[in-house]
C-alpha atoms as a PDB file:
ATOM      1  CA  UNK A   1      22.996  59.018  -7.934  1.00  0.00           C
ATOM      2  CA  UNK A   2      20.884  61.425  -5.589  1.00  0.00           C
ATOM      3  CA  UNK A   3      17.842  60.389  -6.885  1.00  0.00           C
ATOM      4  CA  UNK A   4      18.933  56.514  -6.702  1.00  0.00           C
ATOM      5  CA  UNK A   5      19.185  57.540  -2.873  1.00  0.00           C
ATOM      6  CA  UNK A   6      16.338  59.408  -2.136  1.00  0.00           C
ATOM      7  CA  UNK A   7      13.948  56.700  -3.805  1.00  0.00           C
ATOM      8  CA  UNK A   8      15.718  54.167  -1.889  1.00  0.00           C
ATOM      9  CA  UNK A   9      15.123  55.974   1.450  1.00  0.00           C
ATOM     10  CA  UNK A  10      11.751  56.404   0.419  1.00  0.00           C
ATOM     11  CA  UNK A  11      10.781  52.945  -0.042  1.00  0.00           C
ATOM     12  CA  UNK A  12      12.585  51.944   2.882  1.00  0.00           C
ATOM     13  CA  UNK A  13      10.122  54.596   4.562  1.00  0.00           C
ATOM     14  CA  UNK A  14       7.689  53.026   3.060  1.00  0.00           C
ATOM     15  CA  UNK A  15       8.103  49.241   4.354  1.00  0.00           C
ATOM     16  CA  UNK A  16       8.421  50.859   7.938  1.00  0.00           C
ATOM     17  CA  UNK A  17       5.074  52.098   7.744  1.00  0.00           C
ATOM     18  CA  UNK A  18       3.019  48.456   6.303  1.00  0.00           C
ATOM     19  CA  UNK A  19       1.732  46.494   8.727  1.00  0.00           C
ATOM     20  CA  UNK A  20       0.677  43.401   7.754  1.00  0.00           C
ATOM     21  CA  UNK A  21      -3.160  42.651   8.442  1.00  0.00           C
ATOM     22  CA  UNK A  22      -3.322  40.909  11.368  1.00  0.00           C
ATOM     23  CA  UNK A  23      -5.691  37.526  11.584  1.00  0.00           C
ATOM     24  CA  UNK A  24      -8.421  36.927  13.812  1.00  0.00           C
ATOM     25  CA  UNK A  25      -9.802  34.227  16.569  1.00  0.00           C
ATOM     26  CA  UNK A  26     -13.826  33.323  15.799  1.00  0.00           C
ATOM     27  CA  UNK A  27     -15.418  31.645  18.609  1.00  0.00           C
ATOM     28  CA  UNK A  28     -18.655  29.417  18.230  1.00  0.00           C
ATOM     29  CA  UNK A  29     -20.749  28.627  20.547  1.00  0.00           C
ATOM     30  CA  UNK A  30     -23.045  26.329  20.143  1.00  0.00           C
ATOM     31  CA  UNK A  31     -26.246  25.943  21.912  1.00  0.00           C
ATOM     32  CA  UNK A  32     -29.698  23.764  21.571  1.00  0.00           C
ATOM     33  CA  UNK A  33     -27.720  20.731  21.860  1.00  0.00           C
ATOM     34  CA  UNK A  34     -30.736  18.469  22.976  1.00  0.00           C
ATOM     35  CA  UNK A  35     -28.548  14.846  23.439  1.00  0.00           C
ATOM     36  CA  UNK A  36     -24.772  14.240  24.687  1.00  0.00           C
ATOM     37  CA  UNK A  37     -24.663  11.327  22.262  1.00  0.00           C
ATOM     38  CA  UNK A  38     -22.490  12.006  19.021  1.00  0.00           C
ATOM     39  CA  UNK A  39     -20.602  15.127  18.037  1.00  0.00           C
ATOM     40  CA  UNK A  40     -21.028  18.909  16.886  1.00  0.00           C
ATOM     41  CA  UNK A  41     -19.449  19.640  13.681  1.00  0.00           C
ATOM     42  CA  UNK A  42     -18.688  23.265  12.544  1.00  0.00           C
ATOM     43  CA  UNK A  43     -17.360  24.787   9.658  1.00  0.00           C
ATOM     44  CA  UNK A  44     -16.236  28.078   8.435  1.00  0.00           C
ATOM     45  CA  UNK A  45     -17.126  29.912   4.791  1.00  0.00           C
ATOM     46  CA  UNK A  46     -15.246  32.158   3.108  1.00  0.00           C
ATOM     47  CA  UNK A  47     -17.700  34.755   0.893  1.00  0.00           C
ATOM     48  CA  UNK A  48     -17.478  33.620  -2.483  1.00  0.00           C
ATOM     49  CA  UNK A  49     -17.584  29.984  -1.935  1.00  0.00           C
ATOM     50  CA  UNK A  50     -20.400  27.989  -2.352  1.00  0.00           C
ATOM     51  CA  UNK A  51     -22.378  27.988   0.921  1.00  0.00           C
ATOM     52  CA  UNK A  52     -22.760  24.862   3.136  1.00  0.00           C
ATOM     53  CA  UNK A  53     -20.893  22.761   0.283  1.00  0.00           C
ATOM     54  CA  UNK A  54     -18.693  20.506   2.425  1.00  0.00           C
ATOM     55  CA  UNK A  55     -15.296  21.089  -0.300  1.00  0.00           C
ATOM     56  CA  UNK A  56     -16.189  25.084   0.023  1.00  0.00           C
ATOM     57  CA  UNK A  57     -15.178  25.347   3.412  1.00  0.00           C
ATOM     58  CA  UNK A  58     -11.794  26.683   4.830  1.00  0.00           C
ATOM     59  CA  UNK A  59     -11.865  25.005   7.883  1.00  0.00           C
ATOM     60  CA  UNK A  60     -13.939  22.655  10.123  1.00  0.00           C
ATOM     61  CA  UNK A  61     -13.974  20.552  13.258  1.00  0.00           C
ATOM     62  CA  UNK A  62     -15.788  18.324  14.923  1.00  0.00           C
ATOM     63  CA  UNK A  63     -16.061  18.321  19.307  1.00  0.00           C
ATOM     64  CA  UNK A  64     -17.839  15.505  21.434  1.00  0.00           C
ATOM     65  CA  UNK A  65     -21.237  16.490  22.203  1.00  0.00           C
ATOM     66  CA  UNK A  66     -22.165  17.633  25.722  1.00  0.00           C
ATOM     67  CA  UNK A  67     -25.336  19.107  27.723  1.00  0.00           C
ATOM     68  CA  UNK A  68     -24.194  22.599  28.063  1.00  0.00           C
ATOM     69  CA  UNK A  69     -22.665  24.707  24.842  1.00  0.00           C
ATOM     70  CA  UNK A  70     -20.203  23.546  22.724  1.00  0.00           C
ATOM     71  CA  UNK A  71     -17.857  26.059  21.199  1.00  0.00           C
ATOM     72  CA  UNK A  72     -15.608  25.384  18.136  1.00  0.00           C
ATOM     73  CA  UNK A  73     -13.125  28.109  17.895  1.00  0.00           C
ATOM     74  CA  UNK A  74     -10.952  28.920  14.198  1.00  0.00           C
ATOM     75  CA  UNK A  75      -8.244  31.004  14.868  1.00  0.00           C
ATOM     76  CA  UNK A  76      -6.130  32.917  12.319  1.00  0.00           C
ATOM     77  CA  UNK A  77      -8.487  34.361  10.284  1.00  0.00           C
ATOM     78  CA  UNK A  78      -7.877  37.380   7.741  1.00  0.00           C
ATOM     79  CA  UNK A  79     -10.728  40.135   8.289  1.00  0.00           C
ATOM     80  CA  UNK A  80     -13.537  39.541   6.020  1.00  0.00           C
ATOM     81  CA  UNK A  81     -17.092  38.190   5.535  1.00  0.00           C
ATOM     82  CA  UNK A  82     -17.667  34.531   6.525  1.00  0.00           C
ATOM     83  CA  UNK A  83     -20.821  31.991   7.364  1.00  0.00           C
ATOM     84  CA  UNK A  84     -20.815  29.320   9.723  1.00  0.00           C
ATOM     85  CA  UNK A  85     -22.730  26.014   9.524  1.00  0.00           C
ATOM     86  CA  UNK A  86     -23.122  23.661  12.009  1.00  0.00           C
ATOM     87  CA  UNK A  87     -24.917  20.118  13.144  1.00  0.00           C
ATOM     88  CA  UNK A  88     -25.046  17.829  15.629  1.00  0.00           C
ATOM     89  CA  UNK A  89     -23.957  14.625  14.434  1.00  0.00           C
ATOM     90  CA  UNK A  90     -26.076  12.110  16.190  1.00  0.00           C
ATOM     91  CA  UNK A  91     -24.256   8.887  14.631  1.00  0.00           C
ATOM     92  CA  UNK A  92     -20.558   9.744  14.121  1.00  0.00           C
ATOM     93  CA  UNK A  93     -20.417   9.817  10.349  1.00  0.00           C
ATOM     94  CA  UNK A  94     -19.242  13.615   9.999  1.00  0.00           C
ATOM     95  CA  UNK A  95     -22.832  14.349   7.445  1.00  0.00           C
ATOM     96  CA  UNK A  96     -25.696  16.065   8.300  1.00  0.00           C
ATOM     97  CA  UNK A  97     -28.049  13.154   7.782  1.00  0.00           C
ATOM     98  CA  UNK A  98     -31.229  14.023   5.430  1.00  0.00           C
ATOM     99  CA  UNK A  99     -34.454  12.289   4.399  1.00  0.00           C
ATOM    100  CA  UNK A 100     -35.630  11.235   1.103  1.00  0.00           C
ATOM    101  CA  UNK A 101     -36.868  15.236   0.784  1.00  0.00           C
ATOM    102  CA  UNK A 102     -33.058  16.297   1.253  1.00  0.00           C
ATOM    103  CA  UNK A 103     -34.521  17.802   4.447  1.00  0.00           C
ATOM    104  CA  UNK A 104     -31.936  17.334   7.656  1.00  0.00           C
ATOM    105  CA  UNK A 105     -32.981  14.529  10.196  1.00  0.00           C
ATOM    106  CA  UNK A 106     -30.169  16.287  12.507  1.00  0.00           C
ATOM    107  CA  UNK A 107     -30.345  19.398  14.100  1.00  0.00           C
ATOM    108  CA  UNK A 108     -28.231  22.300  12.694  1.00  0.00           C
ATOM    109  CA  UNK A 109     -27.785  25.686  12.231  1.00  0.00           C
ATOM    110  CA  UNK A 110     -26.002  28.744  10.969  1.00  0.00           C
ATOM    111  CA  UNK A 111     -24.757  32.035  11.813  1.00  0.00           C
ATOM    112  CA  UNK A 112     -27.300  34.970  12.613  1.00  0.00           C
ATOM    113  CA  UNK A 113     -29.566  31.798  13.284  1.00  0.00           C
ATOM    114  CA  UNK A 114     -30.718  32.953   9.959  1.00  0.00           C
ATOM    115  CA  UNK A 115     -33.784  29.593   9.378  1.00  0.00           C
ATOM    116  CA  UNK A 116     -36.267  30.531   5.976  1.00  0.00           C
ATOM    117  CA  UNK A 117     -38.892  28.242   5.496  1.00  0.00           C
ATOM    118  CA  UNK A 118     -38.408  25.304   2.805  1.00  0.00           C
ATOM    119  CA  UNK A 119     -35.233  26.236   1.946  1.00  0.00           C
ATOM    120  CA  UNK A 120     -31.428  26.204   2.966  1.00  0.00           C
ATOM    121  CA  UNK A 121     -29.998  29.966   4.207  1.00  0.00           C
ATOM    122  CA  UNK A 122     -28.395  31.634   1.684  1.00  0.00           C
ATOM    123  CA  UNK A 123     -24.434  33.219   2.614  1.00  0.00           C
ATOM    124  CA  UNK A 124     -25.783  37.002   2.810  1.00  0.00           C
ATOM    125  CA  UNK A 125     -28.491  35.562   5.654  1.00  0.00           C
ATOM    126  CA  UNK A 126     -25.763  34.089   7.497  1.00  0.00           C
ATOM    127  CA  UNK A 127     -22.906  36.448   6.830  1.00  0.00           C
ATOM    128  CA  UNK A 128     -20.740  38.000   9.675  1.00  0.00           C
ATOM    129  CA  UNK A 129     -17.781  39.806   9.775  1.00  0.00           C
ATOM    130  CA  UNK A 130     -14.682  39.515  11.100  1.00  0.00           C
ATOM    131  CA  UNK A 131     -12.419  42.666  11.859  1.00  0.00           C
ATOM    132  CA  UNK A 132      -8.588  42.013  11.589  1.00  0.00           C
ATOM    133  CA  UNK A 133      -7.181  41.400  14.515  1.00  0.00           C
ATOM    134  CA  UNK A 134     -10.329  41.912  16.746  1.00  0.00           C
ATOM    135  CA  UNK A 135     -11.460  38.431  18.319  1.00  0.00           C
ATOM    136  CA  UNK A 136     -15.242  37.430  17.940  1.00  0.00           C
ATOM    137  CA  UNK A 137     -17.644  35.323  19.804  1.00  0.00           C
ATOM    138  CA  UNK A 138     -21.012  34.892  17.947  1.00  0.00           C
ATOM    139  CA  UNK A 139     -23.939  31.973  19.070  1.00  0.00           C
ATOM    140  CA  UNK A 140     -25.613  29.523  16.864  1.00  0.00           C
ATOM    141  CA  UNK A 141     -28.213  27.800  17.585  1.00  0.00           C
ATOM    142  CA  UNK A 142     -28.986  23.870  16.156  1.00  0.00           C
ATOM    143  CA  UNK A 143     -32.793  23.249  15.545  1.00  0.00           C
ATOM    144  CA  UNK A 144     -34.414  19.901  14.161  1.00  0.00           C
ATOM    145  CA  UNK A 145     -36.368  20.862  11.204  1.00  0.00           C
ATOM    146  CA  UNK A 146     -39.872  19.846  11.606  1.00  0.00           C
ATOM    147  CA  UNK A 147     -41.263  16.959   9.070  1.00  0.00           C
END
């Protein structure tokens, strides 16, 4: 019976002291928006997923396209390491448009403003991280890539 009692005050002890991780606000802002016509579309990768893959990420939006930066904001987010993407979609149709070469005809661009030559970024070259709890504001700038 004593012992029955001093596990359960232990464990009650226990769930005093867990704190649940608390989630965190990301802030993009976007900049190198060159026209006010269409919209900027951002989404958010989880590490592990498939990077850039439109079903890999966790969360995306879309906001009308202005002259000054654009910021897409995901809120709620678990501490962790994540990638953004983003584009400026000139014609409304929520893709980043490519050429015949798969090469994008929109401008875009990811976190760290991470940009190798003939070739998409990988994850680790866009990567951040987010702290729990601790809010972050990161830039990303969109580029056309040259023909």
């Amino acid at each position: 019976m004593k012992l029955r009692a001093t596990i359960g005050i232990a464990a009650t002890c226990a769930a005093s002291t867990i704190t649940p991780a608390k989630s965190a606000d990301l802030t993009v802002n976007i900049i190198g928006i060159n026209r006010t016509q269409g919209e900027v579309c951002c989404a958010l990768y989880p590490q592990g997923q498939e990077f850039l893959a439109s079903t890999s990420a966790i969360d995306a939006s879309c906001v009308k396209a202005s002259d000054r930066i654009v910021q897409c904001r995901f809120t709620d987010i678990q501490g962790g390491a994540y990638a953004i993407g983003a584009f400026h979609d000139y014609n409304g149709n929520k893709t980043n448009d490519t050429n015949l070469l798969g090469i994008p005809t929109e401008p875009w661009g990811v976190s760290n403003n991470a940009r190798p030559m003939f070739r998409a970024p990988t994850f680790e070259e866009a990567q951040i991280s987010v702290a729990d709890g601790a809010p972050l504001e990161i830039d990303v700038r969109l580029e056309l890539t040259l023909p």
